[in-house]
Structure formats: structure tokens, C-alpha cells
C-alpha atoms as a PDB file:
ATOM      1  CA  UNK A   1     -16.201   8.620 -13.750  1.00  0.00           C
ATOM      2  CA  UNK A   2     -17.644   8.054 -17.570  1.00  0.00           C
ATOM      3  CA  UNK A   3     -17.424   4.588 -18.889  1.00  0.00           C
ATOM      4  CA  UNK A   4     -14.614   5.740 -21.266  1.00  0.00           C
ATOM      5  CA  UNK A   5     -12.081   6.586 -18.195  1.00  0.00           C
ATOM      6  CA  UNK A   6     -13.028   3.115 -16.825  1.00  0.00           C
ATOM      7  CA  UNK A   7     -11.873   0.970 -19.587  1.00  0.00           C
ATOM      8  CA  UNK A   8      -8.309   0.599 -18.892  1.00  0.00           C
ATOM      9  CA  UNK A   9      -8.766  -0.812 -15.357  1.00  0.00           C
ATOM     10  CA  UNK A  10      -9.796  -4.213 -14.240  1.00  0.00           C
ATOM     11  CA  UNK A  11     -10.186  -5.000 -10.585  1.00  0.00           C
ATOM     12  CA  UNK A  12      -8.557  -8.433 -10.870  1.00  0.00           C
ATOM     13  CA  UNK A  13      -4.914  -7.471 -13.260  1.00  0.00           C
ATOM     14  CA  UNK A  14      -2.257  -5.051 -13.565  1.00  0.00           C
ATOM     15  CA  UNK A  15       1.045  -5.808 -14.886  1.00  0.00           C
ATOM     16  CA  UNK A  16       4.045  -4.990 -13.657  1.00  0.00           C
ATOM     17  CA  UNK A  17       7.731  -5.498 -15.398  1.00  0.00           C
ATOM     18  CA  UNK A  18       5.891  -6.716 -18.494  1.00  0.00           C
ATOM     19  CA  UNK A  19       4.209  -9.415 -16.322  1.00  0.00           C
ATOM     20  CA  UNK A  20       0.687  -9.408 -16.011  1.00  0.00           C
ATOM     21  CA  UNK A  21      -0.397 -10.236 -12.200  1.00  0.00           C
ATOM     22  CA  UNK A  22      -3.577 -12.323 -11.846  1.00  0.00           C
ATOM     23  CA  UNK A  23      -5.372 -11.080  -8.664  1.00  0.00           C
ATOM     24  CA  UNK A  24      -8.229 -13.906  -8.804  1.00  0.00           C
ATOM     25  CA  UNK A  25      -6.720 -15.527  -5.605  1.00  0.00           C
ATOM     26  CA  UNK A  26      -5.605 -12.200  -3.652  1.00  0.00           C
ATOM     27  CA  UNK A  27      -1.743 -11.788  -3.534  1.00  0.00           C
ATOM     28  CA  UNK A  28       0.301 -11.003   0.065  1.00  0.00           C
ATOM     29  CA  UNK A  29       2.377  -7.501   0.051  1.00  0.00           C
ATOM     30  CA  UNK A  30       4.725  -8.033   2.240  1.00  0.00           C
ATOM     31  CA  UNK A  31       6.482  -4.519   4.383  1.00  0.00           C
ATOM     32  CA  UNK A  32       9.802  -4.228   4.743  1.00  0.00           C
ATOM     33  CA  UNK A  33      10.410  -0.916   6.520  1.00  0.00           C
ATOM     34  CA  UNK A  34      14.054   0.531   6.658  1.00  0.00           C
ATOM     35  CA  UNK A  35      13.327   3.275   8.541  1.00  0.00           C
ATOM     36  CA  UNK A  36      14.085   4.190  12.236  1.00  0.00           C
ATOM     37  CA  UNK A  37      10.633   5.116  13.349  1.00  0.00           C
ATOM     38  CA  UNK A  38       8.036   2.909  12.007  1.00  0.00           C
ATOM     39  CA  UNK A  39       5.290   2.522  14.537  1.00  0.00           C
ATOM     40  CA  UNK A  40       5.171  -1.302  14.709  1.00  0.00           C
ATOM     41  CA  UNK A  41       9.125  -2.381  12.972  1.00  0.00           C
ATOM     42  CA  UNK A  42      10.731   0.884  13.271  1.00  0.00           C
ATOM     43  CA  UNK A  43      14.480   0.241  13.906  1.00  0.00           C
ATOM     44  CA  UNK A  44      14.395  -3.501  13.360  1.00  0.00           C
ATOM     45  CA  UNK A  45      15.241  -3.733   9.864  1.00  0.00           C
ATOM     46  CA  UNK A  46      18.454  -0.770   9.352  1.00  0.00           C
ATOM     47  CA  UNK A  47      21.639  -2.390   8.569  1.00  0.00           C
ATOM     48  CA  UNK A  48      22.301  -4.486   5.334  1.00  0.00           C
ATOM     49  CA  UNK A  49      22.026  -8.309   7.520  1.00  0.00           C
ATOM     50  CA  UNK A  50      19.016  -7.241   9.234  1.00  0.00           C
ATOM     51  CA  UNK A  51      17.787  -6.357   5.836  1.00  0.00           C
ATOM     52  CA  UNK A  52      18.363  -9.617   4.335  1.00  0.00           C
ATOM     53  CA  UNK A  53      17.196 -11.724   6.669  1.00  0.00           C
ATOM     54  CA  UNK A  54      13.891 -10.046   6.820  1.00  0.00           C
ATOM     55  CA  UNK A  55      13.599 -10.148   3.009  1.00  0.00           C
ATOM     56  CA  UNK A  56      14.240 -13.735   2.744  1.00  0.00           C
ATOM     57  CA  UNK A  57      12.067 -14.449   5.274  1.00  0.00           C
ATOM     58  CA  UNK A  58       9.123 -12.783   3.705  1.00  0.00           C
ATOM     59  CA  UNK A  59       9.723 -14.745   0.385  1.00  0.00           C
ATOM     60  CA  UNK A  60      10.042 -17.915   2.161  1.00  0.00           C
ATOM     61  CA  UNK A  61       6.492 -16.992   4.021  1.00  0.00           C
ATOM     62  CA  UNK A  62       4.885 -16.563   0.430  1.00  0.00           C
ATOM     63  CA  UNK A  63       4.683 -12.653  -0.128  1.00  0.00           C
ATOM     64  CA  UNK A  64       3.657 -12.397  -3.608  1.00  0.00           C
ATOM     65  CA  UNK A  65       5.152  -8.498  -3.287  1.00  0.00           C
ATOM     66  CA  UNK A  66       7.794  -7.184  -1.401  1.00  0.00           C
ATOM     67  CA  UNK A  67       6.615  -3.249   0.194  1.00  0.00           C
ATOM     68  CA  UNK A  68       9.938  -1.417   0.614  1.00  0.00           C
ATOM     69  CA  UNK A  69       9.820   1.622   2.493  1.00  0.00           C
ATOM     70  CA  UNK A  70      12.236   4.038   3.767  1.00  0.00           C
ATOM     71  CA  UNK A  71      10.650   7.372   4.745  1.00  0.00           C
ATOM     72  CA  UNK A  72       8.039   6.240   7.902  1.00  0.00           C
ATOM     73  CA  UNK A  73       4.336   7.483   7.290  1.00  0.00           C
ATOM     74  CA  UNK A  74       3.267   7.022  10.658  1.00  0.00           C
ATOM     75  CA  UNK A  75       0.936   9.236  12.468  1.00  0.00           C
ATOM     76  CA  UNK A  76       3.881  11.881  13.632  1.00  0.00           C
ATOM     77  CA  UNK A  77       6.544  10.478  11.941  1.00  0.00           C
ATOM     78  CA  UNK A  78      10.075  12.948  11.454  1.00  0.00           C
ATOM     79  CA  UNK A  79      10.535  14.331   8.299  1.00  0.00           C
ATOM     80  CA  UNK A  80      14.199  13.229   6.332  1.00  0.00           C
ATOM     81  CA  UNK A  81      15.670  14.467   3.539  1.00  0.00           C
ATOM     82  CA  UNK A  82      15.342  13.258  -0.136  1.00  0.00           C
ATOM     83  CA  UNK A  83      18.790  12.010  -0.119  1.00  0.00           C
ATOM     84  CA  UNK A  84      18.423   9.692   2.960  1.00  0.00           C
ATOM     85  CA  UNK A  85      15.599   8.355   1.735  1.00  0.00           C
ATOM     86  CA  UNK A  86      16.868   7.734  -2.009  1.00  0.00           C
ATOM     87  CA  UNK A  87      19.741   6.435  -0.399  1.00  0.00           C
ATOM     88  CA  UNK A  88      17.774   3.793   2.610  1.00  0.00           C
ATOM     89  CA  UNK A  89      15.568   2.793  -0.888  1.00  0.00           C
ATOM     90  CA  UNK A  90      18.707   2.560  -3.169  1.00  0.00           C
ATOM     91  CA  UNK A  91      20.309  -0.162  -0.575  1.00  0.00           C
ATOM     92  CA  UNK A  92      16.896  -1.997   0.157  1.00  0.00           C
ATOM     93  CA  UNK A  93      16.228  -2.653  -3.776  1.00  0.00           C
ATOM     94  CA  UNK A  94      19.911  -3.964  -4.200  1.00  0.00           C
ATOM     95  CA  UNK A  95      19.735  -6.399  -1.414  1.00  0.00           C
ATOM     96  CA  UNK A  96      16.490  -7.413  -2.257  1.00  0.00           C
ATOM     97  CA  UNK A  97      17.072  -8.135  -6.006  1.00  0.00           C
ATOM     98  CA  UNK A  98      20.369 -10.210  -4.860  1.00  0.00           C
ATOM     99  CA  UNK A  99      17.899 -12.149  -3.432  1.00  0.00           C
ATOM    100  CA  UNK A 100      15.452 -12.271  -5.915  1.00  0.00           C
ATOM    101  CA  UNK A 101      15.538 -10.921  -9.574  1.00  0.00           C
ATOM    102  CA  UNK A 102      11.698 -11.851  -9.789  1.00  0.00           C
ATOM    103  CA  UNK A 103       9.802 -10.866  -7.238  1.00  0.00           C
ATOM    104  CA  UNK A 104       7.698  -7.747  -7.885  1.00  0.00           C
ATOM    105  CA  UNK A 105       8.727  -4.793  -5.615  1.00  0.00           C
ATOM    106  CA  UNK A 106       6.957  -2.139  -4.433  1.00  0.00           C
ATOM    107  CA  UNK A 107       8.152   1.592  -3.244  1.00  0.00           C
ATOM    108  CA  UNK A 108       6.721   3.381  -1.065  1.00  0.00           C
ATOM    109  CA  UNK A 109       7.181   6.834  -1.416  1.00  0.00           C
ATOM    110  CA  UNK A 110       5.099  10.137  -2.654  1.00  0.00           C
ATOM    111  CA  UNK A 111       8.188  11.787  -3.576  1.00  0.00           C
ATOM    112  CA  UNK A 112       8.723  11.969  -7.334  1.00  0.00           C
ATOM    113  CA  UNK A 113      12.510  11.785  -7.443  1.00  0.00           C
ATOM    114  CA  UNK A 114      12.279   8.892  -4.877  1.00  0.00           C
ATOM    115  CA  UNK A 115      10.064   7.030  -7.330  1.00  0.00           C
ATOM    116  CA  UNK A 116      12.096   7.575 -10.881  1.00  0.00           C
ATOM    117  CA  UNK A 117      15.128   6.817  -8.712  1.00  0.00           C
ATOM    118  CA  UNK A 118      13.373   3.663  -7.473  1.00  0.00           C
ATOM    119  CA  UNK A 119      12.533   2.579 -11.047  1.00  0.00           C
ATOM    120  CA  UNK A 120      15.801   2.529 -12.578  1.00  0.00           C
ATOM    121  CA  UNK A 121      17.366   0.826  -9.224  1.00  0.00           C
ATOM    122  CA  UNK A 122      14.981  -1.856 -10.356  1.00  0.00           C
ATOM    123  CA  UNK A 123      11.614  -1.170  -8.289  1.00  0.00           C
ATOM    124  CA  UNK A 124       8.340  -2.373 -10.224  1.00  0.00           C
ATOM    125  CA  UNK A 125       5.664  -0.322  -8.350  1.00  0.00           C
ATOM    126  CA  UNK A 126       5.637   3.017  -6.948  1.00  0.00           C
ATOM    127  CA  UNK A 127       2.943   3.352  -3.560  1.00  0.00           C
ATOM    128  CA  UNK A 128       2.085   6.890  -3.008  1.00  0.00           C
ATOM    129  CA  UNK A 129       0.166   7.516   0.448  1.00  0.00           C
ATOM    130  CA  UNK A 130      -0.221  11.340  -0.609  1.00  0.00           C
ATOM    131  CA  UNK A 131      -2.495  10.464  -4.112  1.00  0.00           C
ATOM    132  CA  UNK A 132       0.298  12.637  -5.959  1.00  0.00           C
ATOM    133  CA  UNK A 133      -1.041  15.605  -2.928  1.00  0.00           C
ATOM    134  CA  UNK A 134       2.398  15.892  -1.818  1.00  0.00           C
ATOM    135  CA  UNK A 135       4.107  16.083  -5.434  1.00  0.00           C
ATOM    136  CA  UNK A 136       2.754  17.512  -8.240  1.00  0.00           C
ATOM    137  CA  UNK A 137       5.109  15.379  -9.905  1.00  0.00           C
ATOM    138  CA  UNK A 138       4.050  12.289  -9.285  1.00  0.00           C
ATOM    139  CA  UNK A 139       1.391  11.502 -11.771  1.00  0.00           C
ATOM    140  CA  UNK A 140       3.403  12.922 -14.394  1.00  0.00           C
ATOM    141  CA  UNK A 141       6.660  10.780 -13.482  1.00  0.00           C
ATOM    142  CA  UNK A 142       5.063   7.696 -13.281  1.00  0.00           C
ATOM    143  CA  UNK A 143       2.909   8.184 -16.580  1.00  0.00           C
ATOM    144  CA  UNK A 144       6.462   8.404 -18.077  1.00  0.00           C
ATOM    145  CA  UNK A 145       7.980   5.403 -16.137  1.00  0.00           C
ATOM    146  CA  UNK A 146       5.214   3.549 -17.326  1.00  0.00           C
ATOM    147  CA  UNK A 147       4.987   1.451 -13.718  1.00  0.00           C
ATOM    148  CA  UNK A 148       1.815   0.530 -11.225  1.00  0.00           C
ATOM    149  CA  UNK A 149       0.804   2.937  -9.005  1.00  0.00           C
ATOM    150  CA  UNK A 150      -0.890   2.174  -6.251  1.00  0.00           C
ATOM    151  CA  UNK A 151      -3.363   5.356  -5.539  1.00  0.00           C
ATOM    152  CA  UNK A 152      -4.396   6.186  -1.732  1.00  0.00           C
ATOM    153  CA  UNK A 153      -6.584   8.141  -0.157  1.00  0.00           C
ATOM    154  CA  UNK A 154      -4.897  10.290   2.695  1.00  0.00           C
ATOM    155  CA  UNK A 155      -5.692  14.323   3.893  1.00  0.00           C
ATOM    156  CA  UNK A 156      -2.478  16.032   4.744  1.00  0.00           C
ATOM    157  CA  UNK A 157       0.799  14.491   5.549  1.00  0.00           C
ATOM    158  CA  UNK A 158       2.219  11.886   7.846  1.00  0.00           C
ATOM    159  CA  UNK A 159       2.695  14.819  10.451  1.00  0.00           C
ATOM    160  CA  UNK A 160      -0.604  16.272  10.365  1.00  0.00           C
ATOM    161  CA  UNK A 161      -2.944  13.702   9.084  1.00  0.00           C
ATOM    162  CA  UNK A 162      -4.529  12.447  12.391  1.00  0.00           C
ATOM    163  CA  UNK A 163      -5.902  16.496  12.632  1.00  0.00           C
ATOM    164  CA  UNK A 164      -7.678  16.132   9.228  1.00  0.00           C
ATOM    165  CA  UNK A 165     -10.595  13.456   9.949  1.00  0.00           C
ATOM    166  CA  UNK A 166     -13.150  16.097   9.352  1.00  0.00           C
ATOM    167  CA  UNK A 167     -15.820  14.697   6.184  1.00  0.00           C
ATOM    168  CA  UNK A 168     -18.939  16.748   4.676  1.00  0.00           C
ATOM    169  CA  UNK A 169     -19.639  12.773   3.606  1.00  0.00           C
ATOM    170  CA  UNK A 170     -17.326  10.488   4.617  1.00  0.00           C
ATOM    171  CA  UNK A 171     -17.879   7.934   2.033  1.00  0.00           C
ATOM    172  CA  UNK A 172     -18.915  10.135  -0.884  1.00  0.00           C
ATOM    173  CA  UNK A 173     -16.228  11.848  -0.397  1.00  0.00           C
ATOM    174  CA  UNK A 174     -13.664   9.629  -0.268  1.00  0.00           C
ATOM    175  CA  UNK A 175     -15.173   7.611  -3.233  1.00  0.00           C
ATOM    176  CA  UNK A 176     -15.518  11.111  -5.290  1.00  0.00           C
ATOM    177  CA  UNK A 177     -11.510  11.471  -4.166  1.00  0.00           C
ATOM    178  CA  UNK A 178     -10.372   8.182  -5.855  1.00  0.00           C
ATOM    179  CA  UNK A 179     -13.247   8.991  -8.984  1.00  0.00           C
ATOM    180  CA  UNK A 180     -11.269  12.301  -9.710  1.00  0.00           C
ATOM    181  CA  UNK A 181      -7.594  10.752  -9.425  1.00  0.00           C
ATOM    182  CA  UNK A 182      -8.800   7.942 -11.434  1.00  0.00           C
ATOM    183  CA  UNK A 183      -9.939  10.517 -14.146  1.00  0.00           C
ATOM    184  CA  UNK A 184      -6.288  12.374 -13.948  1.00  0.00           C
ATOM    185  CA  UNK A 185      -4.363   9.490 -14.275  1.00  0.00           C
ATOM    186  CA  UNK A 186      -6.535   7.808 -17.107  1.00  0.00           C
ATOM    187  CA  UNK A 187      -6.241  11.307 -19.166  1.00  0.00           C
ATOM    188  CA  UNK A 188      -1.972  10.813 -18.753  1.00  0.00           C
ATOM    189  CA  UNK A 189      -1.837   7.247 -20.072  1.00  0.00           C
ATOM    190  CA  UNK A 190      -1.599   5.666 -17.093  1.00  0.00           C
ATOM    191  CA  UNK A 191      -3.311   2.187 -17.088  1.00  0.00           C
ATOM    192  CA  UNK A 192      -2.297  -0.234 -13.672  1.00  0.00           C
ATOM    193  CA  UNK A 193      -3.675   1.621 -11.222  1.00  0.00           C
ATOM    194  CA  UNK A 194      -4.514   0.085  -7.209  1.00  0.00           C
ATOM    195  CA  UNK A 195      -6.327   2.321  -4.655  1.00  0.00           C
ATOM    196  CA  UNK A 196      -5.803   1.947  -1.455  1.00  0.00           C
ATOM    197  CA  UNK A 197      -8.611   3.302   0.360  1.00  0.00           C
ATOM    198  CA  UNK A 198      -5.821   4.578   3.747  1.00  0.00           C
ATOM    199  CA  UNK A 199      -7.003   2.967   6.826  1.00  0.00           C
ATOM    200  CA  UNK A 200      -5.401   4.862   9.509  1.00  0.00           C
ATOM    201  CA  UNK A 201      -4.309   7.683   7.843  1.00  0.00           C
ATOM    202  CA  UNK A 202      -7.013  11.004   8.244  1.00  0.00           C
ATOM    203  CA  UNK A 203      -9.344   9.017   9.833  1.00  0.00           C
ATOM    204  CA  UNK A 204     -10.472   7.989  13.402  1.00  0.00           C
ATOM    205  CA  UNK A 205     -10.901   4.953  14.926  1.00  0.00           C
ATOM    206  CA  UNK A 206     -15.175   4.923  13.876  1.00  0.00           C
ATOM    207  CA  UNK A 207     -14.287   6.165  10.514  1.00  0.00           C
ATOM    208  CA  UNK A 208     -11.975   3.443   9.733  1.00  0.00           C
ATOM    209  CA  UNK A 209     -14.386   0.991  10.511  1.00  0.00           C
ATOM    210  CA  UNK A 210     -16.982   2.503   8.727  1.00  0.00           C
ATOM    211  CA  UNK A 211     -14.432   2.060   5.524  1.00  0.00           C
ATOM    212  CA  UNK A 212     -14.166  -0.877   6.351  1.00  0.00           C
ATOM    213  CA  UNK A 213     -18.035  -2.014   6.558  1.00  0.00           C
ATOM    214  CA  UNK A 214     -18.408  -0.012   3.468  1.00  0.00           C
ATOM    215  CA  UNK A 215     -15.166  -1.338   1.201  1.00  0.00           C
ATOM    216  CA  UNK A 216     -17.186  -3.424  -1.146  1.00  0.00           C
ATOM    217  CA  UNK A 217     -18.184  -0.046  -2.406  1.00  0.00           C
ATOM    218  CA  UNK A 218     -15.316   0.596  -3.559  1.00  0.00           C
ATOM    219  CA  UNK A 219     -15.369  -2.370  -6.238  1.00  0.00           C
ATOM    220  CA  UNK A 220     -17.560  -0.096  -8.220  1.00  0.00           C
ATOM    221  CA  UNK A 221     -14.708   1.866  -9.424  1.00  0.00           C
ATOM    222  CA  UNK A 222     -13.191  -1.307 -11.263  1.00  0.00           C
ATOM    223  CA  UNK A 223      -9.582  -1.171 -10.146  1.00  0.00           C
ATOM    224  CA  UNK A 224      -7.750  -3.267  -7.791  1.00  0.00           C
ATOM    225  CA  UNK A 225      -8.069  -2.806  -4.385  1.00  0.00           C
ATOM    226  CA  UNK A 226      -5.482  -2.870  -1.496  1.00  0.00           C
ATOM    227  CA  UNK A 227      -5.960  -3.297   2.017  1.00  0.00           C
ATOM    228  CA  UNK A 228      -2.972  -2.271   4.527  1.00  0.00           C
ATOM    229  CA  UNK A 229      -4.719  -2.879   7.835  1.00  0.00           C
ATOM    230  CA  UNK A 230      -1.579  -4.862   9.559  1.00  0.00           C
ATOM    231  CA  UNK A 231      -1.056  -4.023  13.058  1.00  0.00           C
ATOM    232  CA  UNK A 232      -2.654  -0.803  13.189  1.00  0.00           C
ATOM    233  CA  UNK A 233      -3.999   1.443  15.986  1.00  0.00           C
ATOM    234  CA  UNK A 234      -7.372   0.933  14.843  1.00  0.00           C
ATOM    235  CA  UNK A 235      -7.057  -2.837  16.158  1.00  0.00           C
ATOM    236  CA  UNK A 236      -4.627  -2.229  18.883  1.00  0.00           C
ATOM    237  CA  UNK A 237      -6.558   0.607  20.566  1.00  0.00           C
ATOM    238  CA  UNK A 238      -9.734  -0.665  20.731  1.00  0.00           C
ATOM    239  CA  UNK A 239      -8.596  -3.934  22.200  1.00  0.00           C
ATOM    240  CA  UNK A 240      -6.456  -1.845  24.501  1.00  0.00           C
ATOM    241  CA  UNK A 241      -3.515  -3.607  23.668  1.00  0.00           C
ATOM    242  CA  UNK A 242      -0.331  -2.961  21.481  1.00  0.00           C
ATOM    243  CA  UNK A 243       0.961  -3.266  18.112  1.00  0.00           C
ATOM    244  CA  UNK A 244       2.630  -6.332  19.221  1.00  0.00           C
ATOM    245  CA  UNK A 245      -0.314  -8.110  20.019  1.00  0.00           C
ATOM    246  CA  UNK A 246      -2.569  -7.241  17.156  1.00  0.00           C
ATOM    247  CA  UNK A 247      -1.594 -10.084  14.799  1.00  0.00           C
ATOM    248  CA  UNK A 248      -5.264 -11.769  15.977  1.00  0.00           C
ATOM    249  CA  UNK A 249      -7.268  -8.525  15.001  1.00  0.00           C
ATOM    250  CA  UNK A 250      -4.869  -8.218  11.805  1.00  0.00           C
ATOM    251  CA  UNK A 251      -6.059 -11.564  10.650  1.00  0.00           C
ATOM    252  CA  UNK A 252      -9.667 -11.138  11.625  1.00  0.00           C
ATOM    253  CA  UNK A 253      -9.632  -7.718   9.560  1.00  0.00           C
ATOM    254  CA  UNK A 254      -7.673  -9.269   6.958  1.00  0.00           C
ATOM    255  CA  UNK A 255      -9.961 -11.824   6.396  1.00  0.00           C
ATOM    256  CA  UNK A 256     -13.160  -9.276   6.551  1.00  0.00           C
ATOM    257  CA  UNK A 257     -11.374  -7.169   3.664  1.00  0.00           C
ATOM    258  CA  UNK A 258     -11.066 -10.107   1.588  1.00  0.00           C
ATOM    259  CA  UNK A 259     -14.428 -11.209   1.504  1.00  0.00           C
ATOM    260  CA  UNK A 260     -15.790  -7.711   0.821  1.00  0.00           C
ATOM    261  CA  UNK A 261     -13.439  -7.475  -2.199  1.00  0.00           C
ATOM    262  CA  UNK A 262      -9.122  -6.811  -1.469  1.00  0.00           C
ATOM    263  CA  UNK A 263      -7.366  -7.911  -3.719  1.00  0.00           C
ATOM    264  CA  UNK A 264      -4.092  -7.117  -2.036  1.00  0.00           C
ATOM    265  CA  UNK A 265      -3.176  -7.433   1.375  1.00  0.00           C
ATOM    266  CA  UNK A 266      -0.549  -5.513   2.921  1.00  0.00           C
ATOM    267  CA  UNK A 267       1.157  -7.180   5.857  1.00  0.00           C
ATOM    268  CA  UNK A 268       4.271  -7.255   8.434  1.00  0.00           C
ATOM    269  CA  UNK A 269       3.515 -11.059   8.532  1.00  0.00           C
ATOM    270  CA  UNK A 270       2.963 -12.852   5.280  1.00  0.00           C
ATOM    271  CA  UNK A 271       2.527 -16.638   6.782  1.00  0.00           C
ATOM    272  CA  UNK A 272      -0.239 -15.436   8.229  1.00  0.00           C
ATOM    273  CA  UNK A 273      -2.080 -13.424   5.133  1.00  0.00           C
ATOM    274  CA  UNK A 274      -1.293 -16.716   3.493  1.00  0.00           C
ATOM    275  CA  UNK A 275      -3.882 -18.505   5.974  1.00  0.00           C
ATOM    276  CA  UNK A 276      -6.532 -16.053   5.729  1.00  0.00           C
ATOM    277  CA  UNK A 277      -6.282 -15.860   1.731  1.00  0.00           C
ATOM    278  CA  UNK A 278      -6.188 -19.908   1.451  1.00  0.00           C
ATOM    279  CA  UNK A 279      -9.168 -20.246   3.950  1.00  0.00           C
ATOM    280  CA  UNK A 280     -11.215 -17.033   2.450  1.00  0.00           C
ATOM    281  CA  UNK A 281     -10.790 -18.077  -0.750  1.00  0.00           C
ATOM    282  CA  UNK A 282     -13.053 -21.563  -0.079  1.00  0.00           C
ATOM    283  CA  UNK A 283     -16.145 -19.265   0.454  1.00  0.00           C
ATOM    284  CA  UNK A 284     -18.354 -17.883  -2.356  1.00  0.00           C
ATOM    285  CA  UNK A 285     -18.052 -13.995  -2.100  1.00  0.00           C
END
């Protein structure tokens, strides 16, 4: 990417709302899924009290970010409709914001309807898994929302990613992936932009933790960088254990993707994130 296309990024800002976020210490994201099928919190969080309580509960742990989601990416996950999803995001963002007018929130979504929907319910940040691959859209609706975007790197879709892990160079060419999309949404006007480099999604268990060895790489491209690592298979599987019990390899990870450069970490528990961000952030890295 030229030096031109680079000049509107910096790895440690974006601003959302009109409020520029300082990323110097790295902020918590916290996930609130309100979806049935989620592969750790699927089901837990569906009616408005559940809802709530989560929410506040997050804010009160320190999330910096609240993740709302309401179409589950999962490896498999069903397919809904636009409408339920508009309408599971259209009653997470109102009980949210009774909550807290403030807090910056996050949609996650790679539907473009979903996202200007999203926006004028009062969401901050649209999170596409699908890099605008699953909407062609996207990158135009956001340029004219004028919101963050946080950028990831997936191949396929939620049903048929795990049968895409095939590479001619796995780290070229995931770095040339974020490179290109960095170009496109420069050349639109688009100026806070976060990659997320997609742990877990088109890749196998070796590949993610060659990402992982590899993520300060990824600093070179002068954006900020989010890691959402929590609870996934690639901790739980090769500790032969469960989702459940893989807040221990979440933190360990966690605190591995700080020191090689995340700026954001995106979690299903936030007290925790706080430790490893207060403790990381004591060593020189």
C-alpha cells in the first residue's frame, strides 16, 4: 500500500461519535451475543432482562466497548433473515443505550442494511467478519455513515469457512488481503479503520497459531489492530477441553496478542481482559 493510502490511519486512534479513542493502553470489547446459537453464549442472552443484566455487567467489569451481535458467525452457524436480525440488533442497541448513552457500541454484522439500520438506532461501529465479501454494499454504506469499521480477514461465510483454510502463502496472503481493502476503503473516504486479522474463521488450528506468532506483522500496515481470541476452539481443542473452560488459555493468548501489538481485545469476560491489559501494560513492548 503507497505511503499516500497510509496517511489517514494510525495504529493507536480512531474516533468514533465525534470522540477520538486513545488506544495507548489497549481498550476491552466486550460481546454481547443475542443470538440462539453462539458457540460459547448462544441462548444465554435472548430476552430483554437477560439482556440487561449482561450489559450492565460488562460495563461494571470495565469494557471500554460493548460488541453487539445478533446473527451468530460460528463455524456452521444457521442462516436468519435480515429482518430478525435488524430486529435482535434494534432491541440490543435500545437496552443498551438506556443503560448507557456513552459507551461506544459496536455491531457486528456484514450486512449493509443491518449496519445503516444500526447507525441511526444509535450504534458507533460497524464489525464486518466478511471484509465487505458478503455485501458489496458495505464499504460504500459505511463511507456514507461516516462510522469505524472494523475490517477482518475471513474466506467464505460462517457456513463454509472451516472448508476454506487452503493458502498459496498464508501470511502474504492474508497481509496482501488487508493491503488491498485498506486501499478500497482509503480511495472512498473512509478514515477509522481496525483489522481484525479472524482467528478461527478459514483457518485451522496450526494456522491460527501461526497468526498469532506472526501478528506483530501486522503493525506494519499502521491501523489498529483487534484481537477476538476469547474462548475459541483453537484453545479449547488443543487442551482437549471446552469452551467453558478456556478462560485460562483466553488470558494466556490475550496477553500474547497484547505484547505483540492488539490494541483491542475482544472478550466474553471483560474483568479478566482488564487483568491482562493492566499487567501487560507494565512491560516494555
Amino acid at each position: 500500500m503507497a505511503s499516500k493510502d497510509k496517511a489517514f490511519y494510525s495504529k493507536n486512534t480512531f474516533c468514533a461519535n465525534g470522540n477520538l479513542i486513545d488506544l495507548t493502553i489497549p481498550k476491552i470489547m466486550g460481546i454481547l451475543n443475542i443470538t440462539d446459537d453462539s458457540f460459547y453464549d448462544g441462548g444465554r442472552f435472548v430476552n430483554e432482562k437477560e439482556i440487561y443484566v449482561q450489559t450492565e455487567k460488562l460495563i461494571e467489569d470495565g469494557a471500554d466497548i460493548i460488541d453487539l451481535g445478533g446473527y451468530s458467525s460460528r463455524p456452521g452457524a444457521k442462516h436468519i433473515s435480515v429482518e430478525l436480525e435488524i430486529e435482535r440488533v434494534k432491541m440490543g442497541l435500545r437496552i443498551v443505550r438506556s443503560i448507557s448513552k456513552n459507551i461506544p457500541v459496536s455491531v457486528d454484522t456484514f450486512r449493509s442494511s443491518v449496519a445503516r439500520n444500526a447507525v441511526e438506532c444509535g450504534a458507533d461501529i460497524i464489525n464486518d467478519i466478511s471484509g465487505g465479501n458478503l455485501d458489496d454494499n458495505m464499504f460504500k454504506t459505511i463511507s456514507e455513515l461516516k462510522v469505524p469499521y472494523v475490517l477482518m480477514h475471513m474466506v467464505g461465510n460462517p457456513q463454509n469457512m472451516d472448508q476454506n483454510t487452503s493458502y498459496d502463502h498464508f501470511m502474504v496472503d492474508i497481509i496482501n488481503y488487508f493491503s488491498k481493502k485498506l486501499k478500497q476503503l482509503t480511495q472512498i473516504g473512509i478514515k477509522d479503520v481496525i483489522i481484525d486479522v479472524g482467528f478461527g474463521f478459514s483457518k485451522t488450528i496450526p494456522q491460527n497459531y501461526t497468526l498469532l506468532s506472526n501478528l506483530a506483522c501486522f503493525q506494519m500496515l499502521n491501523t489498529p489492530l483487534l484481537v477476538g481470541i476469547s474462548r475459541k476452539s483453537m484453545i479449547y481443542k488443543l487442551l482437549e477441553s471446552t469452551a467453558d473452560n478456556a478462560l485460562n488459555g483466553t488470558s494466556v493468548l490475550n496477553a500474547i496478542s497484547i505484547i505483540k501489538g492488539a490494541k483491542i481485545l475482544r472478550v466474553h469476560d471483560v474483568k479478566f481482559a482488564k487483568e491482562v491489559i493492566t499487567l501487560t501494560n507494565m512491560i516494555e513492548h
